[in-house]
Protein backbone atom coordinates (compact mmCIF):
# COMPACT_ATOMS: atom_id res chain seq x y z
CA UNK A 1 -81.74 -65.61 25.93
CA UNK A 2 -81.50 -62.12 25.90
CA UNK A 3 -84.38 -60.16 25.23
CA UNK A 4 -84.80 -57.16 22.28
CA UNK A 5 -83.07 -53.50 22.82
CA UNK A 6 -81.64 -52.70 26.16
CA UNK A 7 -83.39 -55.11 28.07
CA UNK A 8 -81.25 -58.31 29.67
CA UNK A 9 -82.67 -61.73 30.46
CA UNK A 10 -83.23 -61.14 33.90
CA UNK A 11 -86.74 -59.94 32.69
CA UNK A 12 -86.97 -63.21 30.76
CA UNK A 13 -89.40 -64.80 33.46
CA UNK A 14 -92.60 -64.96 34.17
CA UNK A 15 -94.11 -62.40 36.35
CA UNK A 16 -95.32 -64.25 39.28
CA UNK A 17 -91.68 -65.30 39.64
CA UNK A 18 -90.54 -61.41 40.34
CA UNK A 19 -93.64 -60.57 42.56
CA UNK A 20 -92.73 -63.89 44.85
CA UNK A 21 -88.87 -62.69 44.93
CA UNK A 22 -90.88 -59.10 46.43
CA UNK A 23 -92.61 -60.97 49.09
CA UNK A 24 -89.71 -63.41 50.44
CA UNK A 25 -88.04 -60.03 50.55
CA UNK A 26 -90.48 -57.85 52.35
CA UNK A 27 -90.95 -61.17 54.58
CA UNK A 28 -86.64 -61.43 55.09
CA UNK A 29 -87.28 -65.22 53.95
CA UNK A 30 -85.56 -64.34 50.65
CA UNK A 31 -81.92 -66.01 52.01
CA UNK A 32 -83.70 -69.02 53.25
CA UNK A 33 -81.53 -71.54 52.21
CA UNK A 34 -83.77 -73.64 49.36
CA UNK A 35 -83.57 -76.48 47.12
CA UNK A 36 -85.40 -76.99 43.99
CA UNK A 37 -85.82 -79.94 41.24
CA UNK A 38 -86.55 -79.68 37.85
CA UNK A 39 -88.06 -82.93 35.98
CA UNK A 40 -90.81 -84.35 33.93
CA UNK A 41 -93.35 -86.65 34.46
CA UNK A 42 -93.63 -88.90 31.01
CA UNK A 43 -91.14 -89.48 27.94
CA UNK A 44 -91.98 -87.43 25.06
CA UNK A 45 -93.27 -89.03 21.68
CA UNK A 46 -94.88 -92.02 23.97
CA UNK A 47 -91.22 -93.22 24.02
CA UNK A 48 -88.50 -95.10 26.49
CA UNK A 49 -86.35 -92.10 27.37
CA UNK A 50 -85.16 -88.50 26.50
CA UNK A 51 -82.40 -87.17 25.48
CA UNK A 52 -81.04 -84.54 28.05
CA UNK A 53 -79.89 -80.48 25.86
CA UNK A 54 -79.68 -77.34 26.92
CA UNK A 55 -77.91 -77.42 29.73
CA UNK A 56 -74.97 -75.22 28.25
CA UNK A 57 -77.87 -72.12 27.47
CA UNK A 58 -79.02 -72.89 30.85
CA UNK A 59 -75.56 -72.07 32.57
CA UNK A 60 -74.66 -69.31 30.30
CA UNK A 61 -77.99 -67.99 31.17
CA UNK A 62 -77.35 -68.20 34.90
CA UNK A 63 -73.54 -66.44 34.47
CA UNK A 64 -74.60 -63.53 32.98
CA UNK A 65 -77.93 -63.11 35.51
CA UNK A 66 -77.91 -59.69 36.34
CA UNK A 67 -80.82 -56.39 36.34
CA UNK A 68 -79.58 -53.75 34.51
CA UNK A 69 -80.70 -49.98 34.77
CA UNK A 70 -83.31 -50.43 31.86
CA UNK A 71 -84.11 -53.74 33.62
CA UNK A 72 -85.16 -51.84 36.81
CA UNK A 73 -86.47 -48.93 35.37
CA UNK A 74 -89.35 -51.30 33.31
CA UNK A 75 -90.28 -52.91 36.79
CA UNK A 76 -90.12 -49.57 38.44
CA UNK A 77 -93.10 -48.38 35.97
CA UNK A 78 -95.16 -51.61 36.69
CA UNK A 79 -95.71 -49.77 39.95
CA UNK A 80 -95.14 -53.30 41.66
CA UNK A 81 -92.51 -53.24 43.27
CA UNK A 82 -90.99 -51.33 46.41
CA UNK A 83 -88.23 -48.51 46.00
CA UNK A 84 -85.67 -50.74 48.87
CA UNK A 85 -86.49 -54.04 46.69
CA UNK A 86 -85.86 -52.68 43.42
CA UNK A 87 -82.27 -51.12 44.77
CA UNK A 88 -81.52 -54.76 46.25
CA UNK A 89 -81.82 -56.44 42.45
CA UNK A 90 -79.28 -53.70 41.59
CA UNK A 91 -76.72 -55.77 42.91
CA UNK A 92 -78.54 -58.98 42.44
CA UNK A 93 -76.52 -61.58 41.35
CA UNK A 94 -77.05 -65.59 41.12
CA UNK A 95 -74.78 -67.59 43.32
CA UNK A 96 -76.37 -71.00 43.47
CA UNK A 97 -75.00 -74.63 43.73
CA UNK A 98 -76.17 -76.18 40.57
CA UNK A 99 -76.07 -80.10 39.96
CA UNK A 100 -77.43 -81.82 37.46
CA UNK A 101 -77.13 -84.49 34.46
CA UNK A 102 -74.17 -83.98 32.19
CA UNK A 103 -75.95 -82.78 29.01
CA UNK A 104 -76.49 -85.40 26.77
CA UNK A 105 -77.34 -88.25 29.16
CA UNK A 106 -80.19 -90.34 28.97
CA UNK A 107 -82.57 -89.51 31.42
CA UNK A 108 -86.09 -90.50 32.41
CA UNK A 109 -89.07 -89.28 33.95
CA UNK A 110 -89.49 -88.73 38.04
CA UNK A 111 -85.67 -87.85 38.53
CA UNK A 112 -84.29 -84.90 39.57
CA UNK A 113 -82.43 -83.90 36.15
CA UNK A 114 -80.91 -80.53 37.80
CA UNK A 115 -81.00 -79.39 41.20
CA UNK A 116 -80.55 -75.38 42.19
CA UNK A 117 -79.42 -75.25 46.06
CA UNK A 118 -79.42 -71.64 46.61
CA UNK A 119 -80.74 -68.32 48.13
CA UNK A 120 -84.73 -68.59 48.02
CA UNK A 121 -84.73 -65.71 46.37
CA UNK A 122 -82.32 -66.72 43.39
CA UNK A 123 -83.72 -70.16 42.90
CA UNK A 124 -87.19 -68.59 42.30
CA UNK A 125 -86.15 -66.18 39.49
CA UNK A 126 -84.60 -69.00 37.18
CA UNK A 127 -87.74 -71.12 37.20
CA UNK A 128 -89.37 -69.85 33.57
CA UNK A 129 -86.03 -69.66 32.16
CA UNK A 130 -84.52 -73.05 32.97
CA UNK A 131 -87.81 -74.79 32.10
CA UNK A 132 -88.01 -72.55 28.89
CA UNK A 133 -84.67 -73.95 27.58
CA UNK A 134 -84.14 -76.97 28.72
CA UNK A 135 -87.76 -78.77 28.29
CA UNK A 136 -87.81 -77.19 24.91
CA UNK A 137 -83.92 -78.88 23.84
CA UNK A 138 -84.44 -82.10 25.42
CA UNK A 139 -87.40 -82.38 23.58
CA UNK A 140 -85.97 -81.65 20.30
CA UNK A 141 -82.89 -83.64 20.76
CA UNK A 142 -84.88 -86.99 22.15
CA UNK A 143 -86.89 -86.59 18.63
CA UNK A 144 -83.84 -85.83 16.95
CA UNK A 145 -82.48 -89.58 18.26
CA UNK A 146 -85.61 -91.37 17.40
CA UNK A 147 -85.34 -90.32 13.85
CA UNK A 148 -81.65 -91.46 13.74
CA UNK A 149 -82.71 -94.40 15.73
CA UNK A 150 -85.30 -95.10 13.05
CA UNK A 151 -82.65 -93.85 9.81
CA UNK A 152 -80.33 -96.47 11.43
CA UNK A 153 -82.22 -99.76 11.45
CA UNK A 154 -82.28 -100.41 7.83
CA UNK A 155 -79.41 -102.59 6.38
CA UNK A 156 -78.15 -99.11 4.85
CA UNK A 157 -77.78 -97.52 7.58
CA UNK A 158 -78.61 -93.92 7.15
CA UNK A 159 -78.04 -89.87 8.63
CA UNK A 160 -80.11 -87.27 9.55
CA UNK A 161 -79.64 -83.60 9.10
CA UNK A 162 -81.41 -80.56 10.43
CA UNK A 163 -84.04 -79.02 7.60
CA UNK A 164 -86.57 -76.88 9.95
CA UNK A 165 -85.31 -73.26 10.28
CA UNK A 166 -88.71 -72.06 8.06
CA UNK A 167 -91.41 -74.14 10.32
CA UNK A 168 -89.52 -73.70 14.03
CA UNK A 169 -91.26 -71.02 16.35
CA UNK A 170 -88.76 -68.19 15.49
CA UNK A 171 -85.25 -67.30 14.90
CA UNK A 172 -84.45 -68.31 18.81
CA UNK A 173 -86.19 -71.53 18.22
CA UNK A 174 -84.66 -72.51 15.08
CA UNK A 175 -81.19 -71.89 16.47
CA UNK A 176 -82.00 -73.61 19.60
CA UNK A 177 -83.44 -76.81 17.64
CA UNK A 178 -80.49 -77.27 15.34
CA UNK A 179 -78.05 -77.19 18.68
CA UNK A 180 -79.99 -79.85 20.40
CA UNK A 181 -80.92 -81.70 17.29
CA UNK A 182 -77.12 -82.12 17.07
CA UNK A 183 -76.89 -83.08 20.11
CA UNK A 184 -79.42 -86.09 19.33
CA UNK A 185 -77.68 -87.24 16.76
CA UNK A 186 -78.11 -84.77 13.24
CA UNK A 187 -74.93 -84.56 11.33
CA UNK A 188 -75.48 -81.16 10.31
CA UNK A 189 -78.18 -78.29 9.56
CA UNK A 190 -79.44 -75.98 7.02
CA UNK A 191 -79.40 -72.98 9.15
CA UNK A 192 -76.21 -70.84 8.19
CA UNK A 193 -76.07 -69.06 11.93
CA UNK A 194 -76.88 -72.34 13.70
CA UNK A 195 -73.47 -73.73 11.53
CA UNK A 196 -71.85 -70.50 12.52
CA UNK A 197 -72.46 -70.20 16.27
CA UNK A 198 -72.11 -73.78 16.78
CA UNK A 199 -69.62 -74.88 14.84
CA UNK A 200 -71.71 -77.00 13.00
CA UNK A 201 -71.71 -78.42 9.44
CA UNK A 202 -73.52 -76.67 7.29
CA UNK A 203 -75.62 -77.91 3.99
CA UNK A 204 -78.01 -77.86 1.76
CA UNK A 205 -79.26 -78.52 -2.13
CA UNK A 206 -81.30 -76.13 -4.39
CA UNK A 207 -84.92 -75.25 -4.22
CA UNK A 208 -87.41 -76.19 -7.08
CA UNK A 209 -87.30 -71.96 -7.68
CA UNK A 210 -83.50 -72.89 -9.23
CA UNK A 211 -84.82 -75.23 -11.70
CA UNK A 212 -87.46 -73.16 -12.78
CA UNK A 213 -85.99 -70.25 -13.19
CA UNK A 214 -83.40 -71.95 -16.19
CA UNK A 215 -85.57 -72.44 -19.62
CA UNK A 216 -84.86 -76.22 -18.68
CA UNK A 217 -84.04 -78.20 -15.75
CA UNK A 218 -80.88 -79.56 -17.78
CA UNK A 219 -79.65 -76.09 -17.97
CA UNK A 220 -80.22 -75.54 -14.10
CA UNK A 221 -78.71 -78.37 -13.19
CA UNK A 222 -75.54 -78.02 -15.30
CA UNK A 223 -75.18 -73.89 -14.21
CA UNK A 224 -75.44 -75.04 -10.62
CA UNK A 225 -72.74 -77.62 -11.12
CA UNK A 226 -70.37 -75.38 -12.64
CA UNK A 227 -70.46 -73.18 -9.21
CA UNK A 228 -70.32 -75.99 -6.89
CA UNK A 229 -68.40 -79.04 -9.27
CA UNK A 230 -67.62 -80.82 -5.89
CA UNK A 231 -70.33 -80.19 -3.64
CA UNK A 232 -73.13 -80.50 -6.03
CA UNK A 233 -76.91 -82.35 -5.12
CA UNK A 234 -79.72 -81.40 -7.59
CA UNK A 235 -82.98 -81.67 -6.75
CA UNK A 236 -84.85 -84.36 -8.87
CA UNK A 237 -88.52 -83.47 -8.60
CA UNK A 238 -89.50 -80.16 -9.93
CA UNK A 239 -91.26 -81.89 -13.04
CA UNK A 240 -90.65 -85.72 -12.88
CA UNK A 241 -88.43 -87.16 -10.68
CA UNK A 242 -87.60 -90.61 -12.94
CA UNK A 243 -88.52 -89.25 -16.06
CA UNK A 244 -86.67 -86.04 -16.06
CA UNK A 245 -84.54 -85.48 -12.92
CA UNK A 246 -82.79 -88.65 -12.54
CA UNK A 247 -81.75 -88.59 -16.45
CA UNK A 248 -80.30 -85.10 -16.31
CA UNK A 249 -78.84 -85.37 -13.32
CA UNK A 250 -77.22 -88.78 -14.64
CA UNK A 251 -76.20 -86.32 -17.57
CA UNK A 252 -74.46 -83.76 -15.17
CA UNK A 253 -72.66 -86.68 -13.44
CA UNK A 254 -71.12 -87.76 -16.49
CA UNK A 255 -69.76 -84.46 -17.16
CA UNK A 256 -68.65 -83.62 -13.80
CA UNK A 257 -66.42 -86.55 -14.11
CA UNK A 258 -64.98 -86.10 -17.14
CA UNK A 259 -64.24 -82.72 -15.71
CA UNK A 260 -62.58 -84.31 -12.55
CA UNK A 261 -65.58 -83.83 -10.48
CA UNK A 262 -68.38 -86.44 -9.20
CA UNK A 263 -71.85 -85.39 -7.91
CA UNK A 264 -72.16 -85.53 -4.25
CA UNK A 265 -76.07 -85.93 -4.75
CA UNK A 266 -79.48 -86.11 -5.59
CA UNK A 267 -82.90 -85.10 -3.45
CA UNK A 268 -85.99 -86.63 -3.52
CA UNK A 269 -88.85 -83.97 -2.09
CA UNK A 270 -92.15 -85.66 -2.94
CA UNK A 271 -93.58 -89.07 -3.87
CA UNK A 272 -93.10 -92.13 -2.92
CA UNK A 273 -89.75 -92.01 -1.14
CA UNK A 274 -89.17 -96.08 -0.92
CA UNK A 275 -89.90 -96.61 -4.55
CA UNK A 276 -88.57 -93.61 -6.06
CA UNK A 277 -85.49 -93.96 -3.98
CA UNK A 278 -84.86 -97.53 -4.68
CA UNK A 279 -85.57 -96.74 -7.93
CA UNK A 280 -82.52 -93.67 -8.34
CA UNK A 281 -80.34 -96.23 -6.44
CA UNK A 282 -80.15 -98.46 -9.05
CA UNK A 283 -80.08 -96.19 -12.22
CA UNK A 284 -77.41 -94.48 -9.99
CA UNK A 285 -75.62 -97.82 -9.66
CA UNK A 286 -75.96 -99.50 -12.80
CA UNK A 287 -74.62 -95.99 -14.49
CA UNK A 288 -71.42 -96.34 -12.25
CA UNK A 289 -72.15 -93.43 -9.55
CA UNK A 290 -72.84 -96.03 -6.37
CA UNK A 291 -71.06 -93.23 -4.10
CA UNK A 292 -73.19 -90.23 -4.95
CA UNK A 293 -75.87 -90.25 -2.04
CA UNK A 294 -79.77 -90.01 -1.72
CA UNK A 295 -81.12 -87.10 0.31
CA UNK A 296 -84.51 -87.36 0.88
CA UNK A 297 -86.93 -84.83 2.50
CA UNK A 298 -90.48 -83.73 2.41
CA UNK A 299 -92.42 -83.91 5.94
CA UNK A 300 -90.19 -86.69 7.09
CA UNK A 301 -90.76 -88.50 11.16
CA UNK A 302 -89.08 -91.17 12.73
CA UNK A 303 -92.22 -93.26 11.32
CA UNK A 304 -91.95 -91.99 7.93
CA UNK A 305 -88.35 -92.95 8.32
CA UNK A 306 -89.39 -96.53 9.53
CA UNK A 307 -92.18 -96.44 6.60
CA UNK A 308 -89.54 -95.79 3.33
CA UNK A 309 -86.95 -98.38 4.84
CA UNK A 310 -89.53 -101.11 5.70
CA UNK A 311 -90.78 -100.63 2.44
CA UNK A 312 -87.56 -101.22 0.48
CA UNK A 313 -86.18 -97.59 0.07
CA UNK A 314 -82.27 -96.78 -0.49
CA UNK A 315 -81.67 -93.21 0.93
CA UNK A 316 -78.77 -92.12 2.60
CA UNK A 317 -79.96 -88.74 4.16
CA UNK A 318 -83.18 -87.72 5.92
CA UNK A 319 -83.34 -83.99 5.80
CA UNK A 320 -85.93 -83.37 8.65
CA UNK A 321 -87.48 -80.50 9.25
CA UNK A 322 -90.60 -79.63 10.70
CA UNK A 323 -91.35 -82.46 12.60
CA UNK A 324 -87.51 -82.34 14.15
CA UNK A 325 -87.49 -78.31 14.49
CA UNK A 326 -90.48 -78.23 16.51
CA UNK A 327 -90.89 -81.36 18.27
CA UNK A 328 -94.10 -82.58 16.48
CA UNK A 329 -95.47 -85.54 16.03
CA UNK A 330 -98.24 -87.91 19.05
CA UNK A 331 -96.71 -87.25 22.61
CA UNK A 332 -94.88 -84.29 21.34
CA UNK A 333 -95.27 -80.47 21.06
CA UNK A 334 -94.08 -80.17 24.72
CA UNK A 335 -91.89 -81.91 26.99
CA UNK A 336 -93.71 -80.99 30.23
CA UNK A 337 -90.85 -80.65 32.75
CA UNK A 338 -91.60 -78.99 36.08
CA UNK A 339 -89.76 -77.44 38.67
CA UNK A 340 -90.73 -77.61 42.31
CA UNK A 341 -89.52 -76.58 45.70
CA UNK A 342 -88.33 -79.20 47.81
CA UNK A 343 -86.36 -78.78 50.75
CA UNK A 344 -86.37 -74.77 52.58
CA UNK A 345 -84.53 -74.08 55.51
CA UNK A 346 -83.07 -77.53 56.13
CA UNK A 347 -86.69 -79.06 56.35
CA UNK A 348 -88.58 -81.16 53.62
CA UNK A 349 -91.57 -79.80 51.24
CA UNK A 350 -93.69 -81.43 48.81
CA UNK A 351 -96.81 -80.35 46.60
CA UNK A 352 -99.31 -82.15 47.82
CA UNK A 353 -102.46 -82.97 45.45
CA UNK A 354 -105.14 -85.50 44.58
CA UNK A 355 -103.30 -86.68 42.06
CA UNK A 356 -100.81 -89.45 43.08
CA UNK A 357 -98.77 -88.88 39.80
CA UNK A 358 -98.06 -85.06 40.15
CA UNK A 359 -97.45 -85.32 44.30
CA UNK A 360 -93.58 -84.21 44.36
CA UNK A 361 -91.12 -86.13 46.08
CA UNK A 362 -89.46 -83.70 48.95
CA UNK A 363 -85.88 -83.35 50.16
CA UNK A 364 -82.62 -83.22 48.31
CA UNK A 365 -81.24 -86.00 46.57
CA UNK A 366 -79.33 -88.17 44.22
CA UNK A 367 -79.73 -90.10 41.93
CA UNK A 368 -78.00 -93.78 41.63
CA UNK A 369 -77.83 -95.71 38.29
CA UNK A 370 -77.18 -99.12 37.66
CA UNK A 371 -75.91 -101.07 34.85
CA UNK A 372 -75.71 -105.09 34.78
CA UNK A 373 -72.77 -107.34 33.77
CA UNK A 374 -72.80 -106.65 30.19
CA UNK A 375 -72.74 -102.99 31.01
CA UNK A 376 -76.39 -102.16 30.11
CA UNK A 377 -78.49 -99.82 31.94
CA UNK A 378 -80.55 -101.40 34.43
CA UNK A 379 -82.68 -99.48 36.87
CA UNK A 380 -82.45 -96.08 38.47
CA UNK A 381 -82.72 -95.31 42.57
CA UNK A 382 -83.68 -91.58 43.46
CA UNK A 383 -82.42 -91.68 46.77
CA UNK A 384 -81.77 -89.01 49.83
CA UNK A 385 -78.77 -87.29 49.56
CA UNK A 386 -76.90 -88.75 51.81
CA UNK A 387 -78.39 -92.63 50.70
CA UNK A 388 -75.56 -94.64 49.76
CA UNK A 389 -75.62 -96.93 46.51
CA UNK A 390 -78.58 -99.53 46.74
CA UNK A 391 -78.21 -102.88 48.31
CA UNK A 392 -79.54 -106.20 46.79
CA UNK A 393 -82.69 -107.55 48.00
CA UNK A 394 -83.71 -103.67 49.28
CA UNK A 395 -86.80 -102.38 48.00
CA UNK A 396 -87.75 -99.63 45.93
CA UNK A 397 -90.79 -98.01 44.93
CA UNK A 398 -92.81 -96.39 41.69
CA UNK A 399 -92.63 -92.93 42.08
CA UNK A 400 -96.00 -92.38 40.41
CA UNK A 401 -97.60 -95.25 42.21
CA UNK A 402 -96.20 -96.11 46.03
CA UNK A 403 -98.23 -99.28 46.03
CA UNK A 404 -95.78 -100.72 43.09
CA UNK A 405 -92.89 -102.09 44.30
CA UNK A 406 -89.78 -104.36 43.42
CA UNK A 407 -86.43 -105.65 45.26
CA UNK A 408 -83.24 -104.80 44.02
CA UNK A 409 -81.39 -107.53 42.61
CA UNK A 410 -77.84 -108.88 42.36
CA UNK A 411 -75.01 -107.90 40.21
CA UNK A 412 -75.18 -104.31 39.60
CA UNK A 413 -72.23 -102.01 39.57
CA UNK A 414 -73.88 -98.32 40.78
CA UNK A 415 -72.66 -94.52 40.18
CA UNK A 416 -73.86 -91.24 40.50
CA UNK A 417 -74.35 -89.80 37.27
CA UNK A 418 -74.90 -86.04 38.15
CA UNK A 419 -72.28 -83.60 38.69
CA UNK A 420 -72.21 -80.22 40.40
CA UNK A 421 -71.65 -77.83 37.37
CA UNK A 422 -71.95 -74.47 39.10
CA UNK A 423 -70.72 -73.62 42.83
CA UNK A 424 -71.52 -70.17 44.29
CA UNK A 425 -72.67 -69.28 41.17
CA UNK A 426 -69.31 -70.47 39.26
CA UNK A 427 -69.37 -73.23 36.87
CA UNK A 428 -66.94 -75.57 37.74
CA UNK A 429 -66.21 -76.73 34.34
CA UNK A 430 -65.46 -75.73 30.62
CA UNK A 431 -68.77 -76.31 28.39
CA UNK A 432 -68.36 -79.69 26.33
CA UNK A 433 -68.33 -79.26 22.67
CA UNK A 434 -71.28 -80.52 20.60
CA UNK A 435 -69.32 -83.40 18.98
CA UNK A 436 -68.35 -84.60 22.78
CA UNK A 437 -72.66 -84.08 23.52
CA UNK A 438 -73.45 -86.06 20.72
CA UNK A 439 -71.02 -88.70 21.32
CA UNK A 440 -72.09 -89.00 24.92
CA UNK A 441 -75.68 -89.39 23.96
CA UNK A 442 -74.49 -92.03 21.53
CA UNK A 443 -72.96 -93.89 23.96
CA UNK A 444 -75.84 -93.55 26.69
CA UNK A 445 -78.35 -94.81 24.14
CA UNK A 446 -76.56 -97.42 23.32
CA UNK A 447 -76.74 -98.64 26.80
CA UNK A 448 -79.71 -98.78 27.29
CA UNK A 449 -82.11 -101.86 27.91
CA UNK A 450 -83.38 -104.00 24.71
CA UNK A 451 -86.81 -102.32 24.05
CA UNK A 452 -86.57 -99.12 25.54
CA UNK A 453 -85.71 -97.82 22.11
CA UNK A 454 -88.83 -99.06 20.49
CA UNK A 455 -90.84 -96.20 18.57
CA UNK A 456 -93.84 -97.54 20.09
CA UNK A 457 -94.81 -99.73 22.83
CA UNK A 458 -91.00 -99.25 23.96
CA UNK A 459 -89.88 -101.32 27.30
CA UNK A 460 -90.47 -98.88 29.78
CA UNK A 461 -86.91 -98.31 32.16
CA UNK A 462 -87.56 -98.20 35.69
CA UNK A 463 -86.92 -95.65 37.66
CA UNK A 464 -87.73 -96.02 41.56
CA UNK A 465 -87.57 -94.63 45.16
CA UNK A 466 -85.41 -95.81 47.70
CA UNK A 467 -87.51 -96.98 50.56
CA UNK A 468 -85.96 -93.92 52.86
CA UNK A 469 -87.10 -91.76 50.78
CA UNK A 470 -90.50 -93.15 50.21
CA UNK A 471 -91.01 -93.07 54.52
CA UNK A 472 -89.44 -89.24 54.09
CA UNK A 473 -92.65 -88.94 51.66
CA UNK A 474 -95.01 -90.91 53.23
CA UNK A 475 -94.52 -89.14 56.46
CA UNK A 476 -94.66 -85.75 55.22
CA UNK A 477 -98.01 -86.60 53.40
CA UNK A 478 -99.27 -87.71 56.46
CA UNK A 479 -98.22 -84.27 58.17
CA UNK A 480 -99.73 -82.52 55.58
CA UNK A 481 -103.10 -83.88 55.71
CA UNK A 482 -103.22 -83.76 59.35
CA UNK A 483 -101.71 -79.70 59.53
CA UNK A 484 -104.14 -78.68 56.97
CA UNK A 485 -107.30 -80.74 58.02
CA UNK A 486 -107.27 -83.18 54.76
């Protein structure tokens, strides 16, 4: 998060964001006590959920909030900004109530996801950089689930790792994909620094360039199994996967082992990845090697995924790159998370607009959750903040559409799932490891609702108003309209 040279990430925001913090200063409404909620409006990928990452980046991001003297200097030459305002960022600092999801939740749209309770001024700034981080991660680790979702379903099961360092949207962007991809379930990337900084596992085969830079692929496939004898996959298709690959790498195998050694693998990078993989399997099999694994790669989606196992294919590995690395694929590209202003000074505020879907829901809040008898996720309540747990029978309403409606029903056992995870600017606990993220989100998913993990036409999980809050909306709308002539 920190930008090039001397700069610090205070100036990583949008401009707008800067200009406003100038005005509630010049107007003394920058210490207004305000409340703002960041969340998104539909799952990404057309699916039943997201996976929550970032949050860690997010809080380091807000500890280390500070303008520095080339900071202020930059600003200062915009010709902007007021002498007395720039010398009040000097000792700017953030000191915020944060509260939010614990990363790696499951989380869905129309719920306050994190909440910053702070200093007008202060919750304004962090806008571009929260959104920046966390919309981008979530995104990448709810893709990163649906391909292990998808890897999973076979009778093979399956793993993914992280392949898409060369296709992400820079060197911040790779790193940042590998975290969350983690996070959503990848059991390792091919990005050295991402393994590094992350403590992640790293790995990797050869490129077709090693094969064709031996007079024969025998030759490259023995010299790279001398180097690595126990952490050796060779790459099968540079001329012919079944014709060629598979028999020298069966060749190699045989002499690792009589050398003490055993191939860890082979790659398939092209082709048809269900046949072809089958096909390795058993060669690999009947030749007495059922342990070394299949890695297979080349373009790979949750629905390519879905494609090779439905159609018979035996691989162990999904490398996945640029689909995982930069959230591609229909419903994709972006998460869409938003961050609006809704309580100042004590008092409610909304965005009001013609569009039912994008009106904001005003006040602070929590959120309840509710899981059934068998210990499933059931419903979510966005309530006020002072609304206790919802009562059977009560009715709630559709966020998006008021005039939707449903009662509450019996049995459920209700919590709070957010926790406060910064207090005057001080987080409040240490940062979870990735291991503990990933296990979390592996938990959470696996509570959830048959259908909602459906690659398409997925159950969709409610998530509702309480009716308080709902008359807190209604009535403000109302107000609205009537202040402003509507």
């Amino acid at each position: 998060m920190n930008a090039p040279g001397a700069f610090g990430p205070a100036l990583f925001t949008d401009l707008y964001q800067l200009t406003m913090m100038q005005g509630y200063f010049a107007s003394d409404l920058h210490t207004q006590d305000a409340t703002f909620d960041l969340s998104y409006r539909r799952n990404p990928y057309r699916g039943g959920y997201a996976v929550w990452a970032g949050l860690e980046p997010a809080l380091e991001y807000l500890s280390g909030l500070r303008f520095g003297g080339a900071d202020l200097a930059y600003l200062d030459s915009l010709g902007l900004f007021r002498p007395d305002f720039l010398a009040a960022l000097r000792d700017w600092r953030f000191t915020a109530r944060v509260t939010a999801f614990p990363e790696g939740s499951v989380v869905f749209p129309h719920e306050p996801l994190l909440t910053v309770r702070g200093p007008l001024w202060e919750a304004q700034l962090v806008e571009t950089a929260l959104l920046n981080v966390l919309n981008f991660q979530t995104l990448i680790a709810t893709k990163a689930a649906r391909c292990l979702s998808a890897a999973q379903a076979g009778a093979h099961g399956g793993e993914i790792v992280e392949f898409g360092a060369r296709r992400a949207q820079g060197p911040d962007g790779a790193l940042g994909a590998a975290r969350a991809a983690v996070i959503g379930g990848a059991s390792g990337t091919s990005n050295v620094e991402a393994a590094a900084r992350y403590g992640l596992r790293a790995t990797g085969t050869h490129a077709h360039a090693w094969v064709e830079s031996f007079p024969d692929e025998l030759s490259a496939f023995r010299a790279y199994a001398a180097l690595y004898p126990d952490a050796t996959t060779l790459l099968l298709d540079t001329f012919d996967t079944l014709r060629s690959g598979l028999p020298n790498a069966l060749t190699v195998a045989r002499e690792l082992r009589a050398a003490g050694h055993e191939l860890r693998g082979v790659r398939l990078d092209s082709g048809d990845l269900a046949y072809l993989s089958a096909q390795v399997r058993s060669a690999l099999d009947g030749a007495g090697f059922p342990d070394v694994q299949i890695i297979a790669s080349n373009d790979l989606s949750e629905f390519v995924i879905q494609s090779v196992i439905q159609g018979g294919g035996r691989v162990d590995v999904y490398g996945i790159g640029t689909q995982l690395a930069t959230g591609g694929g229909d419903g994709g590209g972006a998460l869409g998370g938003v961050y609006k202003l809704v309580a100042l000074g004590g008092q409610d505020r909304m965005k009001l607009t013609g569009d039912p879907a994008k009106t904001s829901v005003p006040g602070t809040k929590r959120v309840w959750r509710a899981r059934d008898g068998a210990g499933q996720y059931a419903l979510d309540v966005v309530a006020g903040q002072d609304e206790a747990a919802p009562q059977p029978g009560g009715r709630v309403s559709d966020p998006a559409n008021p005039l939707r409606s449903r009662r509450i029903p019996d049995g459920l056992d209700w919590s709070d799932p957010r926790v406060t995870v910064m207090d005057a600017g001080q987080r409040t606990r240490p940062p979870g490891s990735l291991p503990e993220l990933q296990a979390r989100a592996h938990t959470e998913l696996a509570a959830l609702p048959d259908g909602t993990r459906r690659l398409l036409n997925p159950h969709a999980y409610h998530v509702s108003l309480s009716a308080e809050l709902q008359g807190r909306r209604d009535a403000l709308i109302t107000d609205l309209r009537d202040r402003h002539g509507l």
